[in-house]
N, C-alpha and C. Protein backbone atom coordinates (compact mmCIF):
# COMPACT_ATOMS: atom_id res chain seq x y z
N UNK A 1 -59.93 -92.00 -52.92
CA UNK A 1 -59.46 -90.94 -52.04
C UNK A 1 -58.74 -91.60 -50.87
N UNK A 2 -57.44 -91.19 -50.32
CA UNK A 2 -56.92 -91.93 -49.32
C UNK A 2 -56.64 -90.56 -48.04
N UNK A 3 -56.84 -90.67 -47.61
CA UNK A 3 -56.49 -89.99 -45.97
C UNK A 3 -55.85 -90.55 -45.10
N UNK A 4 -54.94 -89.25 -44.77
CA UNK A 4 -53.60 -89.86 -43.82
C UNK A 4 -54.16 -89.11 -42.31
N UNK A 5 -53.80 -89.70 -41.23
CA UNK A 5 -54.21 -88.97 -39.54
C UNK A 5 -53.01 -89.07 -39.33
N UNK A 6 -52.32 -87.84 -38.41
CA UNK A 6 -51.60 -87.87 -37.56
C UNK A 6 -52.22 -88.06 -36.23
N UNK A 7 -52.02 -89.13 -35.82
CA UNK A 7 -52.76 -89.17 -34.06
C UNK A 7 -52.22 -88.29 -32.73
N UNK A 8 -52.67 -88.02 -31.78
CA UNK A 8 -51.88 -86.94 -31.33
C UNK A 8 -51.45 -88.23 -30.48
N UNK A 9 -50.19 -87.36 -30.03
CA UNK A 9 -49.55 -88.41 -28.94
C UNK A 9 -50.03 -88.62 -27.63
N UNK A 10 -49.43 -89.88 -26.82
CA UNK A 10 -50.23 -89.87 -25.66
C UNK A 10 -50.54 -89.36 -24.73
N UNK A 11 -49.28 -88.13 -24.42
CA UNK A 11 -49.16 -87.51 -23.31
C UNK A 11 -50.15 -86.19 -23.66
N UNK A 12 -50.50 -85.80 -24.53
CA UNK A 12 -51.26 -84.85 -25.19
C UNK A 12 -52.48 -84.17 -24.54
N UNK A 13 -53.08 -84.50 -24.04
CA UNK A 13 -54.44 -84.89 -23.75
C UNK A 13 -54.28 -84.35 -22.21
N UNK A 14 -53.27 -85.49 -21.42
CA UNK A 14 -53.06 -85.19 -19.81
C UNK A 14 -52.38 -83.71 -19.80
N UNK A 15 -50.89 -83.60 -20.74
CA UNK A 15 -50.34 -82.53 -20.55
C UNK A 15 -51.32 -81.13 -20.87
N UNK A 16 -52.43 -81.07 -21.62
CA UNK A 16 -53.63 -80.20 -21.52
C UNK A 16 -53.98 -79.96 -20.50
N UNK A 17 -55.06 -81.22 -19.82
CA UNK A 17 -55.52 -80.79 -18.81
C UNK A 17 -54.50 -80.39 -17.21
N UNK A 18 -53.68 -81.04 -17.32
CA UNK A 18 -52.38 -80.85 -16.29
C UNK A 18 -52.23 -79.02 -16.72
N UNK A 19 -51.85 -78.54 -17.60
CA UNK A 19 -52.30 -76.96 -17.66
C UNK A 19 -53.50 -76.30 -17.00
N UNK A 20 -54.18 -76.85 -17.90
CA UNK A 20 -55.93 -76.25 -17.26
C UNK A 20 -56.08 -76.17 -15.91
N UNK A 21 -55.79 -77.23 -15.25
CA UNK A 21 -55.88 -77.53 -13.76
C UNK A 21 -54.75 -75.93 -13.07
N UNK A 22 -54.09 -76.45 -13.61
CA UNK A 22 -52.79 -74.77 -12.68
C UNK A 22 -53.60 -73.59 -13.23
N UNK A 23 -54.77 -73.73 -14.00
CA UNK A 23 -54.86 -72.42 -13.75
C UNK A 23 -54.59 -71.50 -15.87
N UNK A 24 -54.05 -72.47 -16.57
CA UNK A 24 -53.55 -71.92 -17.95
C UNK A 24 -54.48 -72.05 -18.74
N UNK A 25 -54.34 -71.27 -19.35
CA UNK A 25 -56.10 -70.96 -20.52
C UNK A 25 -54.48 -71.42 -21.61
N UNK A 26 -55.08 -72.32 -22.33
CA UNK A 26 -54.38 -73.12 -23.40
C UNK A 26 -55.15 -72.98 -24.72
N UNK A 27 -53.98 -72.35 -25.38
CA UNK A 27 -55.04 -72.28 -26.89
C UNK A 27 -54.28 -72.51 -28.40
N UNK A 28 -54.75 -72.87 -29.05
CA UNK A 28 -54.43 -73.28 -30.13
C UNK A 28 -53.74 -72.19 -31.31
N UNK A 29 -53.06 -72.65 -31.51
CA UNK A 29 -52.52 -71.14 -32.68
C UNK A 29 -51.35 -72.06 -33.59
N UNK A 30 -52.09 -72.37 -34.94
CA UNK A 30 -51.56 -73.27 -35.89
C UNK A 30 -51.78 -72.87 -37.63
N UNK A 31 -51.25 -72.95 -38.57
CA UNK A 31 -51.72 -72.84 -39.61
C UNK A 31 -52.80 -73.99 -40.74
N UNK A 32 -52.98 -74.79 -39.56
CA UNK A 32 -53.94 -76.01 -40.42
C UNK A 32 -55.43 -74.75 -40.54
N UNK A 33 -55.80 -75.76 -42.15
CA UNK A 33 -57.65 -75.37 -41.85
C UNK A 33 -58.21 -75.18 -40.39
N UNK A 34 -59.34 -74.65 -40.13
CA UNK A 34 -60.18 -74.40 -39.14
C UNK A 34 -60.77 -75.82 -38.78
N UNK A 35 -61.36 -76.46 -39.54
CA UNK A 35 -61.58 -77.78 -39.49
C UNK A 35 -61.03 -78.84 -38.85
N UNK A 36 -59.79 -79.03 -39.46
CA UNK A 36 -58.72 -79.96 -39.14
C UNK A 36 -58.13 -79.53 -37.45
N UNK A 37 -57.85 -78.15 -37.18
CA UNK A 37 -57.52 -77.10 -36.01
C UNK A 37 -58.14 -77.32 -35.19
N UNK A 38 -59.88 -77.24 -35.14
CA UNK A 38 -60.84 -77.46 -34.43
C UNK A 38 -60.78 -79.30 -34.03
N UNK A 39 -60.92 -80.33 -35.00
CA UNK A 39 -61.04 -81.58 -34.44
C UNK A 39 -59.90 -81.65 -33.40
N UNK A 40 -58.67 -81.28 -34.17
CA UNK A 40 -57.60 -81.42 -33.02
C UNK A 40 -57.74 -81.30 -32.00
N UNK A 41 -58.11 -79.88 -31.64
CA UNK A 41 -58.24 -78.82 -30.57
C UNK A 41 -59.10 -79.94 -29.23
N UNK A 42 -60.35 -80.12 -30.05
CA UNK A 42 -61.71 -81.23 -29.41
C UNK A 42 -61.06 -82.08 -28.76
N UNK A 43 -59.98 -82.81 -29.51
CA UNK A 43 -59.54 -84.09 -29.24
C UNK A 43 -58.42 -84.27 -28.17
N UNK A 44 -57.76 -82.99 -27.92
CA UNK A 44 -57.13 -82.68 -26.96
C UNK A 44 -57.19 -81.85 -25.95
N UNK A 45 -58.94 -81.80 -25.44
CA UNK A 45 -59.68 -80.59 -24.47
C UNK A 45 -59.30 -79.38 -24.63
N UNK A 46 -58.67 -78.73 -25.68
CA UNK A 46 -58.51 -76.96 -25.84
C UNK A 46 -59.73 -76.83 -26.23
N UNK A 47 -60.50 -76.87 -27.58
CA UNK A 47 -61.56 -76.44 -27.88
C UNK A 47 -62.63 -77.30 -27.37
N UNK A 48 -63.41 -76.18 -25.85
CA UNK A 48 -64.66 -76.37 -25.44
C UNK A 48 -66.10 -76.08 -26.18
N UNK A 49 -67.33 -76.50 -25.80
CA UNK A 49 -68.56 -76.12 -26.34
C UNK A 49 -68.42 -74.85 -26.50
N UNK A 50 -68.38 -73.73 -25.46
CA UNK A 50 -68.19 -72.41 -25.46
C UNK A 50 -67.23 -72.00 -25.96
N UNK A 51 -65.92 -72.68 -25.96
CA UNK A 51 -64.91 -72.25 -26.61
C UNK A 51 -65.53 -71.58 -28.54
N UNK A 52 -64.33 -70.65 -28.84
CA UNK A 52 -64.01 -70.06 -30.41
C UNK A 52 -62.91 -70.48 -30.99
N UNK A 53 -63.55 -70.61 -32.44
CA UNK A 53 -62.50 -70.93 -33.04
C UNK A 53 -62.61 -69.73 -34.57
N UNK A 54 -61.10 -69.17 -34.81
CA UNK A 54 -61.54 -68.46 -35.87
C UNK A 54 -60.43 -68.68 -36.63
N UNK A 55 -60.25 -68.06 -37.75
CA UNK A 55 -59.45 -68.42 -38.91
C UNK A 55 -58.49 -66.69 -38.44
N UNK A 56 -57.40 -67.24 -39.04
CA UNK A 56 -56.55 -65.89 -38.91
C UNK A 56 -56.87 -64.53 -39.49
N UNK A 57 -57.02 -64.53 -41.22
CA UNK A 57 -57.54 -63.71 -41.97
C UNK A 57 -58.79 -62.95 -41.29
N UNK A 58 -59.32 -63.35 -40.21
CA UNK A 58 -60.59 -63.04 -39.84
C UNK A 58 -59.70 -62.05 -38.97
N UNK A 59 -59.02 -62.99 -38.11
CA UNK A 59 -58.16 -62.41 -36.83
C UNK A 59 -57.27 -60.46 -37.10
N UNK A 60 -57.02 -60.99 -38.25
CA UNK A 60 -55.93 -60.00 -38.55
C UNK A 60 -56.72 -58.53 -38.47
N UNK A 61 -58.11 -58.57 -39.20
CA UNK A 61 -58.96 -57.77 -39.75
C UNK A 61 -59.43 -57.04 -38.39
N UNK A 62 -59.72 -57.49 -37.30
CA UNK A 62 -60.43 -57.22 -36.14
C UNK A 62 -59.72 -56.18 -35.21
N UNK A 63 -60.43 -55.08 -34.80
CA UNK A 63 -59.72 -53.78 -34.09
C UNK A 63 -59.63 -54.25 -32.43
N UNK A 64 -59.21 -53.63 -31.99
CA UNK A 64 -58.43 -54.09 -30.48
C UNK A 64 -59.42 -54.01 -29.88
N UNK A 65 -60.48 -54.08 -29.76
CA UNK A 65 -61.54 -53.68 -28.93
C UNK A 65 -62.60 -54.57 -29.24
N UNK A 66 -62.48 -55.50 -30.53
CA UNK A 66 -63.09 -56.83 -31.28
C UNK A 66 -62.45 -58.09 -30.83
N UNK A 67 -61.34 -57.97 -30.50
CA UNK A 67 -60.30 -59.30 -30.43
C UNK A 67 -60.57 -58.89 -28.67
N UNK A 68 -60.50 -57.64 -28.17
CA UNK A 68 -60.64 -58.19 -26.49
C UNK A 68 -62.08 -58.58 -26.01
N UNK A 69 -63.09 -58.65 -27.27
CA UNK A 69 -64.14 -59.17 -26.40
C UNK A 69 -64.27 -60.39 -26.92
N UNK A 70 -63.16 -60.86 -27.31
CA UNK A 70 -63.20 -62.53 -28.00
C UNK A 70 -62.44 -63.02 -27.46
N UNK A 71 -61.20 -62.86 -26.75
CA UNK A 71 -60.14 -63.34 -26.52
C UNK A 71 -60.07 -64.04 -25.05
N UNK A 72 -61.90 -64.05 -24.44
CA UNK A 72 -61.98 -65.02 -23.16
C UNK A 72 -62.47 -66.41 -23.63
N UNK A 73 -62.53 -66.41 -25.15
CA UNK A 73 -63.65 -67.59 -25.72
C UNK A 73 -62.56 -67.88 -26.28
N UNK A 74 -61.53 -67.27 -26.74
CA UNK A 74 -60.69 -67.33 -28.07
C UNK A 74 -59.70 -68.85 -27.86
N UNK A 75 -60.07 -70.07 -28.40
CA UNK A 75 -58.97 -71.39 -28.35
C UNK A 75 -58.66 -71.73 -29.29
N UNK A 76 -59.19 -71.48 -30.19
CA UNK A 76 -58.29 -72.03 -31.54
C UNK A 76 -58.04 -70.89 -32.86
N UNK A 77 -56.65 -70.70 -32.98
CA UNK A 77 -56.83 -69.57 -34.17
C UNK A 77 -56.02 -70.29 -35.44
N UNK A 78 -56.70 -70.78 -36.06
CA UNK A 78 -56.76 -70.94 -37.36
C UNK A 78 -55.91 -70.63 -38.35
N UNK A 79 -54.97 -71.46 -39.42
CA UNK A 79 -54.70 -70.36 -40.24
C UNK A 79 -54.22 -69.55 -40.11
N UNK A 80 -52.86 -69.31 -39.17
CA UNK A 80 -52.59 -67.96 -38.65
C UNK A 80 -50.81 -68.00 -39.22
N UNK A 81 -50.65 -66.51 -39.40
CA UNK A 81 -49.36 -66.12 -39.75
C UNK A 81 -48.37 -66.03 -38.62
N UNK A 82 -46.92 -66.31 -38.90
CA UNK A 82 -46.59 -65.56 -37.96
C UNK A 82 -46.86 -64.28 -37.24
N UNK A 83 -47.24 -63.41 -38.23
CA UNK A 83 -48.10 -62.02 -37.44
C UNK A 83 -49.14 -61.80 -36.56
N UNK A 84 -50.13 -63.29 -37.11
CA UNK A 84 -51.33 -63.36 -36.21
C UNK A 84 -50.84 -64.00 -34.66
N UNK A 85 -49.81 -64.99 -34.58
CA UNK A 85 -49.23 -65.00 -33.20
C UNK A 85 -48.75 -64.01 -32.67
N UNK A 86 -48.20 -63.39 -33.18
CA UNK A 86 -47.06 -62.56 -32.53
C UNK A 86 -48.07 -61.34 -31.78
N UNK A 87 -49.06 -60.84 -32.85
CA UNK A 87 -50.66 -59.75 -32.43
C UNK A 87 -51.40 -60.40 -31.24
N UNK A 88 -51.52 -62.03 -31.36
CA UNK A 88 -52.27 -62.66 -29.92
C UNK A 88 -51.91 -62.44 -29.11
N UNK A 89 -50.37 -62.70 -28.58
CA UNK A 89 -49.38 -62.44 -27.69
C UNK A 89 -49.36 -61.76 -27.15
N UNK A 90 -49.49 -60.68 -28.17
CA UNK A 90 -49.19 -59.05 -28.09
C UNK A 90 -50.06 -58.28 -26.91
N UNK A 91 -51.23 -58.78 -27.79
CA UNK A 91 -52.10 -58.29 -27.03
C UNK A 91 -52.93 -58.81 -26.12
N UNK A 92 -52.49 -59.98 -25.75
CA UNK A 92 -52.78 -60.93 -24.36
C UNK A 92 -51.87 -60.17 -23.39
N UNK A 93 -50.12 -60.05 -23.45
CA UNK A 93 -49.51 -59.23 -22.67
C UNK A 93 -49.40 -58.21 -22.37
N UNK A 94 -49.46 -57.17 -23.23
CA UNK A 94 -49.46 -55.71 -23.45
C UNK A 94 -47.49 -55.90 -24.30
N UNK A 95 -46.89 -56.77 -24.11
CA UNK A 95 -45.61 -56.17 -24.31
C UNK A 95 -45.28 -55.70 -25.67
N UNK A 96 -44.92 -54.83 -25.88
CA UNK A 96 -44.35 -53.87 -27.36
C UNK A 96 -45.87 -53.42 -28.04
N UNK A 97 -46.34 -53.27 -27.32
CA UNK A 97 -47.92 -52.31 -27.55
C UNK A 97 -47.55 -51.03 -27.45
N UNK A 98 -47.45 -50.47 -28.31
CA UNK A 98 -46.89 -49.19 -28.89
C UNK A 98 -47.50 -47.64 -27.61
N UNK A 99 -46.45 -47.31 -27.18
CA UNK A 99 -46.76 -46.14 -26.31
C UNK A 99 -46.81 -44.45 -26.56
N UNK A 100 -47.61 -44.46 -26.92
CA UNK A 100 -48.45 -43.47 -27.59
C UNK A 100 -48.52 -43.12 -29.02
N UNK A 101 -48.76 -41.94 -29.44
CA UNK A 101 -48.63 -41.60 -30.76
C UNK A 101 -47.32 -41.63 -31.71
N UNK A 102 -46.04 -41.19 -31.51
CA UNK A 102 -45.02 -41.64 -31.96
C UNK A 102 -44.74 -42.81 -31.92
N UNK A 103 -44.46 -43.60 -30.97
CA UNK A 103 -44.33 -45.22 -30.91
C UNK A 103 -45.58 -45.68 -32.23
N UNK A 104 -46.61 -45.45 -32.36
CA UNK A 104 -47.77 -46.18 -33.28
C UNK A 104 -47.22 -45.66 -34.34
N UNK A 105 -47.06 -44.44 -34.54
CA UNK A 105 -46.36 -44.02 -36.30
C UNK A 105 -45.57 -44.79 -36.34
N UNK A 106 -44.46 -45.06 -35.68
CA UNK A 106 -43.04 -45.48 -36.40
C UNK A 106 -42.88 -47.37 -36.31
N UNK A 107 -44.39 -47.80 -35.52
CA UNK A 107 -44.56 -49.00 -36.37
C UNK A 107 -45.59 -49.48 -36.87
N UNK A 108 -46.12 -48.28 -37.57
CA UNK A 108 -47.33 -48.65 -38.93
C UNK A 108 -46.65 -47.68 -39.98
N UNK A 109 -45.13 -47.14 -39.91
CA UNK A 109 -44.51 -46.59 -40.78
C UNK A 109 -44.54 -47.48 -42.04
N UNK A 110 -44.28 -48.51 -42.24
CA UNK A 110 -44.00 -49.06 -43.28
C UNK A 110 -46.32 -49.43 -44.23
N UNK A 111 -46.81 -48.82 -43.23
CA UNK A 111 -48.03 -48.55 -43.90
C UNK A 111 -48.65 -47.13 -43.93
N UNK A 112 -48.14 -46.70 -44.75
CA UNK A 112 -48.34 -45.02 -44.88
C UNK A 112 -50.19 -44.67 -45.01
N UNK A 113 -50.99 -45.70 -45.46
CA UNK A 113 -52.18 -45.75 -45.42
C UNK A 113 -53.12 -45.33 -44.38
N UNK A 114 -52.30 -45.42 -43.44
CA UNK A 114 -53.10 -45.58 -41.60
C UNK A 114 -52.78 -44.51 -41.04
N UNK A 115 -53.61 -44.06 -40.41
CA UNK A 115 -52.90 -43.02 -39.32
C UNK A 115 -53.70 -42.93 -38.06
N UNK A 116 -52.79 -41.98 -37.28
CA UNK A 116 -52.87 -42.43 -36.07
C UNK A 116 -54.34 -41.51 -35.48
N UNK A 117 -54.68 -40.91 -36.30
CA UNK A 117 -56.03 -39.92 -36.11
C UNK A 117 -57.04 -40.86 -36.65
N UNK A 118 -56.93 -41.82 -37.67
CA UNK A 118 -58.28 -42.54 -38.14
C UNK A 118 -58.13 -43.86 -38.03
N UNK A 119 -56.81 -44.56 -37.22
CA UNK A 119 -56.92 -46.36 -37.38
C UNK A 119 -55.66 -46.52 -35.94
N UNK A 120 -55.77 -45.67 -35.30
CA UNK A 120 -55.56 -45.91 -33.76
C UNK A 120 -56.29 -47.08 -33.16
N UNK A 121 -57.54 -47.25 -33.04
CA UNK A 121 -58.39 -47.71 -32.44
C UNK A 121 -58.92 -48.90 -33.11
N UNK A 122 -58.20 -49.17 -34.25
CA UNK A 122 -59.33 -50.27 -35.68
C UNK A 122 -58.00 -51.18 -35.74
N UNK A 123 -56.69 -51.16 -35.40
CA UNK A 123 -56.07 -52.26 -35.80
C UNK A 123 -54.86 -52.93 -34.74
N UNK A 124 -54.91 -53.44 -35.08
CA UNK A 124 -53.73 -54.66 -34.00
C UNK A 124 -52.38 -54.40 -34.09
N UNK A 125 -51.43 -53.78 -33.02
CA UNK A 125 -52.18 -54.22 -31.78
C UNK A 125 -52.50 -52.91 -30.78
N UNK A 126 -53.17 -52.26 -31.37
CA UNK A 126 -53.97 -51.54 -30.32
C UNK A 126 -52.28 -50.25 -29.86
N UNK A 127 -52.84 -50.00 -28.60
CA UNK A 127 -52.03 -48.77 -28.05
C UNK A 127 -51.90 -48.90 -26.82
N UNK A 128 -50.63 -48.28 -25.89
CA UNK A 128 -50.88 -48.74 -24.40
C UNK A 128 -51.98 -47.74 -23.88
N UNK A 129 -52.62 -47.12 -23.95
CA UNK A 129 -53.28 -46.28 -23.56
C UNK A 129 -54.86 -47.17 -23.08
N UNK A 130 -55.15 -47.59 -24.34
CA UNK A 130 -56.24 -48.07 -24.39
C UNK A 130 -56.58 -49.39 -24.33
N UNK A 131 -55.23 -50.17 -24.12
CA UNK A 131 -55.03 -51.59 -24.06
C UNK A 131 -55.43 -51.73 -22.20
């Protein structure tokens, strides 16, 4: 069995904590395993003892009201799609968080499954109302 490391570079480590210090909650959002995501994370002070780490598929699944009581622990997300960034973002900022009931239809239109009477409240990214 042979194993290859990418080492992180040198500045890596300082340019972390040089964030942390101003004040920036720094977090991880990559498509490696959780594993591999997490040592990284360790090795470059994002992922603390208290810190979370979750896999995307997990991420995706979780209603707006699941991800905001995770998202003060939340440093490493795993496995993640472009969608699962774009939903972190989303809903770290509020920006393009759908404003009210028309705005939520016409972008869960392309999922006719959902509606806005029974999965308002269960999926990402949430609503400005309640965000």
């Amino acid at each position: 069995i042979v194993g290859i490391i990418d080492p992180l570079r040198p500045d890596v480590k300082e340019a972390v904590a040089t964030a942390q210090r101003a004040g920036v909650v720094v977090r991880m959002v990559t498509g490696d395993n959780i594993a591999t995501a997490s040592a990284i994370a360790k090795q470059c002070g994002i992922l603390t003892s208290d810190g979370l780490a979750i896999e995307g598929p997990i991420f995706r699944k979780m209603s707006p009201a699941e991800v905001d009581a995770i998202l003060p622990r939340l440093q490493v997300l795993a496995r993640s799609s472009p969608d699962d960034k774009y939903l972190l973002v989303t809903r770290l900022n509020g920006y393009a968080i759908p404003d009210g009931k028309q705005e939520w239809e016409a972008k869960f239109k392309p999922r006719p499954e959902l509606t806005w009477e029974n999965d308002r409240d269960k999926v990402l990214p949430g609503y400005r109302e309640e965000w």
